[in-house]
Protein backbone atom coordinates (compact mmCIF):
# COMPACT_ATOMS: atom_id res chain seq x y z
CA UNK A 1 -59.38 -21.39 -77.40
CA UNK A 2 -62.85 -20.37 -77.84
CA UNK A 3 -65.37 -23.10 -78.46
CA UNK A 4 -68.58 -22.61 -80.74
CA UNK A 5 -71.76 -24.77 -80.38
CA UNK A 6 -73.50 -26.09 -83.46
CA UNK A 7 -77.29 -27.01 -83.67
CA UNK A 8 -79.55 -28.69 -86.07
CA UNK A 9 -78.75 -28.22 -89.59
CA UNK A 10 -81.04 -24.74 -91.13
CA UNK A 11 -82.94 -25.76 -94.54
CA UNK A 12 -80.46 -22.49 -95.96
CA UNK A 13 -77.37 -23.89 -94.88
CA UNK A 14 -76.78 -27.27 -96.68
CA UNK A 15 -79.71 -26.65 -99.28
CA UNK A 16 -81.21 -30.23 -97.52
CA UNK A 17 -82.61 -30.84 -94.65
CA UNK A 18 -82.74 -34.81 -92.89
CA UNK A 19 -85.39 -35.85 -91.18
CA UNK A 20 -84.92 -34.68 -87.64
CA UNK A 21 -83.90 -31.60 -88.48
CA UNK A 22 -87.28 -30.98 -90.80
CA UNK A 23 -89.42 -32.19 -87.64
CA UNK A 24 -87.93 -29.74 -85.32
CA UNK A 25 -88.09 -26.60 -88.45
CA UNK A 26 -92.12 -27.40 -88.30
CA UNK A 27 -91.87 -27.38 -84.54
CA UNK A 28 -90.71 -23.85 -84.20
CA UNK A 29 -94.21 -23.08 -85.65
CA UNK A 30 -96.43 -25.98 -83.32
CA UNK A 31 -97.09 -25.15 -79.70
CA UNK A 32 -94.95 -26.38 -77.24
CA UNK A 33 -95.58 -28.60 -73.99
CA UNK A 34 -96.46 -26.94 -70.95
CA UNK A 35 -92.79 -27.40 -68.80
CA UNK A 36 -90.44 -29.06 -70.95
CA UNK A 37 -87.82 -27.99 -73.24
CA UNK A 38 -88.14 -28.99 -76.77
CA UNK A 39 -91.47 -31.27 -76.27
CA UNK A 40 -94.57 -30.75 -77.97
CA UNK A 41 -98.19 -31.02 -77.54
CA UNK A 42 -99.67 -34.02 -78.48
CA UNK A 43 -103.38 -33.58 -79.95
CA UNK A 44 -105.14 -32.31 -82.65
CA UNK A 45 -105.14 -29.32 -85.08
CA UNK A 46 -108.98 -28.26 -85.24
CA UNK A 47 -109.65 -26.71 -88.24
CA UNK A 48 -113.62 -27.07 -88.64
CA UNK A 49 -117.08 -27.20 -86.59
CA UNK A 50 -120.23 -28.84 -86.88
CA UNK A 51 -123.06 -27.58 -84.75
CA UNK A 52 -120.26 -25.95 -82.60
CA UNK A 53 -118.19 -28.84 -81.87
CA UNK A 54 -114.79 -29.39 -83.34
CA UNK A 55 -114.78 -32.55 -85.57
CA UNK A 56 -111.48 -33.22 -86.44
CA UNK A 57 -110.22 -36.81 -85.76
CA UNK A 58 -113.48 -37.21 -83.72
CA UNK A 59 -115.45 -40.13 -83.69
CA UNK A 60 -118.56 -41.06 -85.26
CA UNK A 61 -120.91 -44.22 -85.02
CA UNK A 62 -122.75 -45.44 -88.40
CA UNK A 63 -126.07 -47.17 -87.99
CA UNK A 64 -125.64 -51.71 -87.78
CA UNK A 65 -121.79 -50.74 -88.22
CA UNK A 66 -121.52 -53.48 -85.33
CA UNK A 67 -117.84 -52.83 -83.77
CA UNK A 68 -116.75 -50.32 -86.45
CA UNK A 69 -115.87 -46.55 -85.55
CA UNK A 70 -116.07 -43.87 -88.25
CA UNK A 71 -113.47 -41.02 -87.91
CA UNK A 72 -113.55 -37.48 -89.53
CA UNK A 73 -110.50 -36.72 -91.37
CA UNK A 74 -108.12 -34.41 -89.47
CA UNK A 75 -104.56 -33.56 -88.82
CA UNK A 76 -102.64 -33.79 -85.22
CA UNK A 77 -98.88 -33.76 -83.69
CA UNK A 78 -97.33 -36.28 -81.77
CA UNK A 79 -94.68 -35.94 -80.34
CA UNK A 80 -91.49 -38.23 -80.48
CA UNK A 81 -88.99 -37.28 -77.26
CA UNK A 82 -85.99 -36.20 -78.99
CA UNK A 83 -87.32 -36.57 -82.07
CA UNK A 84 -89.57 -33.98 -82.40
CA UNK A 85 -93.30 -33.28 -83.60
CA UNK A 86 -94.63 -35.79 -86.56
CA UNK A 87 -97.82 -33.68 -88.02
CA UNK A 88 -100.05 -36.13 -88.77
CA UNK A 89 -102.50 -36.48 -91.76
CA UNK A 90 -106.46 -38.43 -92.14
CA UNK A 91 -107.13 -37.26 -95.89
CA UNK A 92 -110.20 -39.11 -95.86
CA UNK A 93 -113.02 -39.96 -93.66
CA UNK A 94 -111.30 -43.20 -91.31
CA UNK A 95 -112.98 -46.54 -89.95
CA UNK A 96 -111.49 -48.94 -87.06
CA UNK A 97 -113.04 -52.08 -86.44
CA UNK A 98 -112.64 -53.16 -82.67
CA UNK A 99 -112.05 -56.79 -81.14
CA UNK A 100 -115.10 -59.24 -80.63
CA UNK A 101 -116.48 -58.40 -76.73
CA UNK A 102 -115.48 -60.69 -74.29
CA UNK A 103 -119.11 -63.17 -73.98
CA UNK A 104 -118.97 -62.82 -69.82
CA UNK A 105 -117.29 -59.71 -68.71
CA UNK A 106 -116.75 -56.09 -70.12
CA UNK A 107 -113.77 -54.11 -70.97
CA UNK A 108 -112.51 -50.84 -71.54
CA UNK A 109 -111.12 -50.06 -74.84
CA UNK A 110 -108.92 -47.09 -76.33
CA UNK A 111 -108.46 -45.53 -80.07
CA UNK A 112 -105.11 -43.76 -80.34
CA UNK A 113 -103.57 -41.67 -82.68
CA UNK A 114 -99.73 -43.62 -83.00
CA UNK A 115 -97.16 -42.87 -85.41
CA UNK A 116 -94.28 -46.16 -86.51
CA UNK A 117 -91.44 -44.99 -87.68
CA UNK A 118 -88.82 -47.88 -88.94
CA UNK A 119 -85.86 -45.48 -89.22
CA UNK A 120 -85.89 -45.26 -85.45
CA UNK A 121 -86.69 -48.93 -84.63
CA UNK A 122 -90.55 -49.49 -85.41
CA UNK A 123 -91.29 -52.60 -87.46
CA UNK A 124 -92.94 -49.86 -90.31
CA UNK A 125 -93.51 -46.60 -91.02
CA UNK A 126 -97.05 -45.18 -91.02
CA UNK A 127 -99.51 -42.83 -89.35
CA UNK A 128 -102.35 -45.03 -87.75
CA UNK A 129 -105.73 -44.68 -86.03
CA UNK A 130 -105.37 -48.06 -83.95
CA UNK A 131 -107.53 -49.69 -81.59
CA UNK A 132 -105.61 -50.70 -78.27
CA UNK A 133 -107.89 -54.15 -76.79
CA UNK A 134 -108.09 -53.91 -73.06
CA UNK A 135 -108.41 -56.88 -70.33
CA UNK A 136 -111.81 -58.39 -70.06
CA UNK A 137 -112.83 -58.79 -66.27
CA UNK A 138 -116.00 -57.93 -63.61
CA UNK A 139 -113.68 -54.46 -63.31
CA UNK A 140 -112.15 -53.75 -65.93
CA UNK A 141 -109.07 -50.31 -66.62
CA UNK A 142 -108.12 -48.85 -69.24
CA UNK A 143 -105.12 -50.06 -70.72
CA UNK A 144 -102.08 -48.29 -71.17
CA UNK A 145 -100.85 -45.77 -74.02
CA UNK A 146 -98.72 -47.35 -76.67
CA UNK A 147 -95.73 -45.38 -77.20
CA UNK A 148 -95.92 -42.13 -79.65
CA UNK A 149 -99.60 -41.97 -79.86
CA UNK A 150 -102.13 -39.99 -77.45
CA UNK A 151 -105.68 -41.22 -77.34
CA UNK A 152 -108.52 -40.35 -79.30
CA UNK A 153 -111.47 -42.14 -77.40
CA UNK A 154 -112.21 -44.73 -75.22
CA UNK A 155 -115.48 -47.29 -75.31
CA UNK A 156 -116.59 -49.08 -72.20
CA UNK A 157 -117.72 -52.02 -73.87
CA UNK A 158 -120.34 -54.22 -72.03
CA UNK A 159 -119.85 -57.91 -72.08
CA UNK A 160 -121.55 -59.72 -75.59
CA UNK A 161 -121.58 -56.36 -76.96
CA UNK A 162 -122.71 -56.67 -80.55
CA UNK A 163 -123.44 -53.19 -82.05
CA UNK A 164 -121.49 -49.82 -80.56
CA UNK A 165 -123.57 -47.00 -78.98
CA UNK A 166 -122.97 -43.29 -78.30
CA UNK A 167 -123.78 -43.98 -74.59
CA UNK A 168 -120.33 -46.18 -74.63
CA UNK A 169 -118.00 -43.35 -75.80
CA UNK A 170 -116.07 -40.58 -74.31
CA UNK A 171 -114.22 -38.41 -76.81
CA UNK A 172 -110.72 -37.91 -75.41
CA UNK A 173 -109.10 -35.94 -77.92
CA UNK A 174 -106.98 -32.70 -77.06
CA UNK A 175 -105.95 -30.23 -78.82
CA UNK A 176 -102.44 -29.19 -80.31
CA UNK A 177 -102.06 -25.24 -81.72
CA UNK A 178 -99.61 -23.43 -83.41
CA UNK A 179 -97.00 -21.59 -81.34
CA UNK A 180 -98.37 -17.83 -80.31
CA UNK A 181 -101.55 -18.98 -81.72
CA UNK A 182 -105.00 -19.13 -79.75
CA UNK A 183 -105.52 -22.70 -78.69
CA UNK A 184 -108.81 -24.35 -77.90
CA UNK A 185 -109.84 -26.95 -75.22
CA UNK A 186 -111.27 -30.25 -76.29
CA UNK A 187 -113.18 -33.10 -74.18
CA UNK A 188 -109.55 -34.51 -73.41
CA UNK A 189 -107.62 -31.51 -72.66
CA UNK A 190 -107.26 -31.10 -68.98
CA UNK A 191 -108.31 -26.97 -68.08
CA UNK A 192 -106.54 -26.91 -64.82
CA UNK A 193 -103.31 -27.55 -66.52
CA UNK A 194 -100.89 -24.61 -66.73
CA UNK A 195 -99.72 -22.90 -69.72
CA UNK A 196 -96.71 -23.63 -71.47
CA UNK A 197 -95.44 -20.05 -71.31
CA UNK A 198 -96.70 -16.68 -70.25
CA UNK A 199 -98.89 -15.20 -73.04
CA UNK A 200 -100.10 -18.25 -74.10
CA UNK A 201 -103.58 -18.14 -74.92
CA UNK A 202 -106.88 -20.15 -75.56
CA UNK A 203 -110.22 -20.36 -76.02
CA UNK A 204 -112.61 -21.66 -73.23
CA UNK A 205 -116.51 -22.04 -72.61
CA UNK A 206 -116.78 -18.53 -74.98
CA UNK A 207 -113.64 -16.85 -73.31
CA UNK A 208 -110.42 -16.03 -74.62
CA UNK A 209 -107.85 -16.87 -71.41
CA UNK A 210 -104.24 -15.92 -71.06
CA UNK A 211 -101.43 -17.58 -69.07
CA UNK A 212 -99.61 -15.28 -67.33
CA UNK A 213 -97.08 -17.56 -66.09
CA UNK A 214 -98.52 -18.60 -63.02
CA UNK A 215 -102.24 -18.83 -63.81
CA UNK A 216 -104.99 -18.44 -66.84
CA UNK A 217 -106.54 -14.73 -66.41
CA UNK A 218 -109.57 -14.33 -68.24
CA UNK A 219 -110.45 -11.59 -71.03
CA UNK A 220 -111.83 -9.12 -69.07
CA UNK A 221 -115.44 -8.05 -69.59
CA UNK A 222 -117.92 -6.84 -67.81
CA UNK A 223 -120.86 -8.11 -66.63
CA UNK A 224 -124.10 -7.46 -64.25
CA UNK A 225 -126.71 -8.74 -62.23
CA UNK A 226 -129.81 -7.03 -60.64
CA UNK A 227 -131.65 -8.50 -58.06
CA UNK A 228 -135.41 -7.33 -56.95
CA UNK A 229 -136.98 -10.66 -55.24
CA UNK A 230 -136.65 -9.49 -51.81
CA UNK A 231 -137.18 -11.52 -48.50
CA UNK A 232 -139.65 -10.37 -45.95
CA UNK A 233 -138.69 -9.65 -42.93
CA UNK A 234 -140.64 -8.83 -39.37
CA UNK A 235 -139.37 -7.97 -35.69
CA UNK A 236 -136.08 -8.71 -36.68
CA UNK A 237 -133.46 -7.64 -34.09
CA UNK A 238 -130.32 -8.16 -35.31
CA UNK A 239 -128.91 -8.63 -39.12
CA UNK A 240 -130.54 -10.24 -41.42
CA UNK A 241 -129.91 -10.79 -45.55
CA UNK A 242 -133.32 -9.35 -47.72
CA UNK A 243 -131.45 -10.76 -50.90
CA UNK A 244 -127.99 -11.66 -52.17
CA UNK A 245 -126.15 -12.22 -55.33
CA UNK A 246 -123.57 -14.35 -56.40
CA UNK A 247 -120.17 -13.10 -58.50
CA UNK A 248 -118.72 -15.91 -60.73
CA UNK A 249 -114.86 -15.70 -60.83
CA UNK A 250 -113.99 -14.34 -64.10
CA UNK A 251 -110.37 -15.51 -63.81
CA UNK A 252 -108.85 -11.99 -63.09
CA UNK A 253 -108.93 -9.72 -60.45
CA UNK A 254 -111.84 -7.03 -60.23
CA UNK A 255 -113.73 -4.18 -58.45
CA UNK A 256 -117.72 -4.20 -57.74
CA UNK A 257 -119.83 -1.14 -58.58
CA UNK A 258 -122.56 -1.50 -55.90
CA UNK A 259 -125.59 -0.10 -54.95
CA UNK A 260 -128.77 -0.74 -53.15
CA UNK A 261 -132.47 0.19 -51.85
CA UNK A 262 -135.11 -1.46 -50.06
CA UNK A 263 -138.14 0.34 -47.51
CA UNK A 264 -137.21 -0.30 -44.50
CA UNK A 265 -139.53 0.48 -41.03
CA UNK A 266 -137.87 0.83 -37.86
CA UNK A 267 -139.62 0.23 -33.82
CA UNK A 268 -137.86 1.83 -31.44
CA UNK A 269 -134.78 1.48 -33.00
CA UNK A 270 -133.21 2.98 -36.55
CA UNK A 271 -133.10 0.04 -38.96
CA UNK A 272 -130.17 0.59 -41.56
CA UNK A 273 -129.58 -1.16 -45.27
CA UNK A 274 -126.25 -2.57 -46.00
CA UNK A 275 -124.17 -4.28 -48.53
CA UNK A 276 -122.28 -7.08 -46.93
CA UNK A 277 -119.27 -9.45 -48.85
CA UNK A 278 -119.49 -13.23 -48.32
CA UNK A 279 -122.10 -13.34 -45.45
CA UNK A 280 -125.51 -11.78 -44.68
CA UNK A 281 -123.28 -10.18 -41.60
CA UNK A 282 -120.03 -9.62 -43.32
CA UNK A 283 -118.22 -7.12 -43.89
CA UNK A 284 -119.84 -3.80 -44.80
CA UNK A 285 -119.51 -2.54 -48.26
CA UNK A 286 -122.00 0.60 -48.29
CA UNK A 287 -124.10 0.87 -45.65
CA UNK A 288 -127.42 3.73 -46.20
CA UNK A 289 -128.94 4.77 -43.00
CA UNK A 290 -132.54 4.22 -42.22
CA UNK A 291 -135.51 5.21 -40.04
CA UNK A 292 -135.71 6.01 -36.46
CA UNK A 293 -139.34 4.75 -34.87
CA UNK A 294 -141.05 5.36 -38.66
CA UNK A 295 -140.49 4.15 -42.07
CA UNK A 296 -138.15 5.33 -44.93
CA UNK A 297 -137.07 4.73 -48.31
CA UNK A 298 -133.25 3.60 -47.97
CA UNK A 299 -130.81 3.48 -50.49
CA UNK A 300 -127.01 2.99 -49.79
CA UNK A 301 -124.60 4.98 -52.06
CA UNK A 302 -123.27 3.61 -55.03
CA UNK A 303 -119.98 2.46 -54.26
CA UNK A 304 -116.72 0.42 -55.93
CA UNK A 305 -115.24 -2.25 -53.71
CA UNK A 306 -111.64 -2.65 -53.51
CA UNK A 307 -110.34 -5.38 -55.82
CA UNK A 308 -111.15 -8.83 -55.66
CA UNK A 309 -110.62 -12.05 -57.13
CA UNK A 310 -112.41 -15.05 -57.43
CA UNK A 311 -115.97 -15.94 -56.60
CA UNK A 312 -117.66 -14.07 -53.95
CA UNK A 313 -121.28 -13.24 -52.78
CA UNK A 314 -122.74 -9.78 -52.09
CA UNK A 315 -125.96 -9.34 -49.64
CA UNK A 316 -128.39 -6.49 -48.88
CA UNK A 317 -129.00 -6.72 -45.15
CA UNK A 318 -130.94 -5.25 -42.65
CA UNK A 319 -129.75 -3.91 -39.50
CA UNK A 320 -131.01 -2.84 -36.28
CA UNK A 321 -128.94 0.17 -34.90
CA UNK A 322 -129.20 0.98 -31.01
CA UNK A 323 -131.91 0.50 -28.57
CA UNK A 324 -133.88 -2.85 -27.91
CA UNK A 325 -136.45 -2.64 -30.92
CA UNK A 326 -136.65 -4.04 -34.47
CA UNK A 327 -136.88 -3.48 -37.90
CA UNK A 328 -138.92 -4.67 -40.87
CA UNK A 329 -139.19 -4.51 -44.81
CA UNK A 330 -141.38 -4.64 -47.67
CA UNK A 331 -140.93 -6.90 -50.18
CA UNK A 332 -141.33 -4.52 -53.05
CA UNK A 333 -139.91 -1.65 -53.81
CA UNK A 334 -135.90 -3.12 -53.38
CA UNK A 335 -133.04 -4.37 -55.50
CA UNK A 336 -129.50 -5.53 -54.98
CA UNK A 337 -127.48 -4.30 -58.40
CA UNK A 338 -123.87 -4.83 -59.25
CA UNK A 339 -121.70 -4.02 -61.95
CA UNK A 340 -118.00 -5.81 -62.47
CA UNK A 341 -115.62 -4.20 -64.20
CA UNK A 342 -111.47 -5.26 -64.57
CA UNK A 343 -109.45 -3.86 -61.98
């Protein structure tokens, strides 16, 4: 006989909806937690900026407000295993008032988002910001999460502490999005962390990143870098670097349009200009070939590198070619120039 499976009750079905089965509606819309089925992400839902910083639920110190903490009004998610996603409402601007400081020793204190719920066991039901006291002693920890919250800061208090400082906080907050949205990285979130699914996206430091299921890729974009300082160099008989530049990853994979120049003199031997990856002898790039027993203008051709990825550095080097003389440059006159462009 066949057998169907039934989920969670639809709002069009019974015309009603319990609440589970409205937490889990909202969560089709939140975004999800990176690796698990049916978990959310914890944090907050930025909606505004003040001088470029996200303000939401963040924390703010009024003057002789002795232990209290001001908090901007905000919304977040926290997530309830099995339960679902409570969103989570601040309508107004918040204060929390933390313990007295312990006379002799410090401690380290923490200011969580938490969420009671008394249908599932909680003595009351109620959205908090609450101040979780941690262990006085000469070195003190953090103490540990209460359950359905995520933090929101934490204040190393010093011992007879009287009045809070800026000095003593570090904003922990992360951030929650909605699902197929662009996400953004707050003090708390961790940047290494992978995505929860490939195409999920974010904005970092300026630059929209994707997850492509294994790692973030970066927007690409292109970007350049000249450089003209050269080093002087005399009776040089081998290899040596005149300049170099260094290539940022961009979190994708990329190709190098290259050239260079420098005036180069050669003594009894030619003395050639290369472009060399990693190492002021590395491997050659574009090499332009220089003067035999004279001097010469020397430019290498402009070239595009095979793809890369990651950081890397580029060098324009000299090199002596044949025979048992050596070369020399000017320090004018010469630039290193690269262009990177997605691959």
């Amino acid at each position: 006989m066949a057998i169907s499976q039934g989920g969670l009750d639809p709002w069009a079905v019974q015309l009603r909806i319990g609440e589970r089965d409205a937490r889990y509606a909202v969560g089709a819309l939140l975004g999800p937690m990176p690796g698990r089925m049916m978990a959310w992400a914890d944090g907050v839902l930025p909606s505004r900026t003040e001088n470029g910083v996200v303000v939401d639920l963040k924390a703010a110190l009024a003057a002789n407000d002795g232990l209290g903490v001001a908090f901007y009004p905000g919304q977040c998610v926290i997530n309830r295993p099995g339960q679902g996603p409570y969103v989570c409402t601040l309508d107004r601007t918040g204060r929390v008032q933390l313990d007295d400081a312990d006379p002799s020793n410090p401690r380290v204190d923490l200011i969580v988002a938490r969420v009671y719920d008394e249908r599932l066991g909680d003595p009351r039901t109620e959205f908090v910001l609450e101040p979780v006291t941690g262990l006085a002693g000469p070195e003190p920890v953090e103490p540990e999460l209460p359950p359905v919250s995520f933090p929101l800061a934490r204040i190393a208090m010093p011992a007879g502490t009287t009045q809070l400082t800026a000095p003593m906080f570090t904003d922990l907050r992360r951030a929650a999005s909605v699902r197929t949205g662009v996400g953004v990285v707050l003090p708390g979130d961790d940047p290494t962390l992978p995505g929860a699914y490939a195409g999920h996206t974010r904005y970092r430091a300026g630059t929209l990143e994707a997850f492509d299921g294994q790692t973030w890729r970066g927007t690409p974009a292109t970007w350049s870098e000249e450089s003209v300082e050269l080093v002087a160099r005399t009776g040089i008989t081998g290899i040596a670097a005149l300049t170099s530049i260094g290539v940022p990853d961009p979190g994708w994979p990329y190709r190098l349009m290259i050239s260079g120049c420098a005036e180069l003199t050669g003594t009894n031997c030619r003395a050639d200009l290369t472009i060399r990856l990693d190492a002021a002898d590395g491997a050659v790039l574009a090499r332009g070939v220089g003067p035999t027993n004279g001097w010469s203008w020397v430019t290498t051709p402009a070239r595009n590198t095979r793809v890369l990825e990651g950081a890397h550095t580029l060098y324009l080097s000299g090199e002596r070619i044949g025979a048992a003389g050596s070369w020399a440059n000017f320090t004018y006159n010469g630039a290193l120039s690269l262009l990177r462009l997605p691959a």
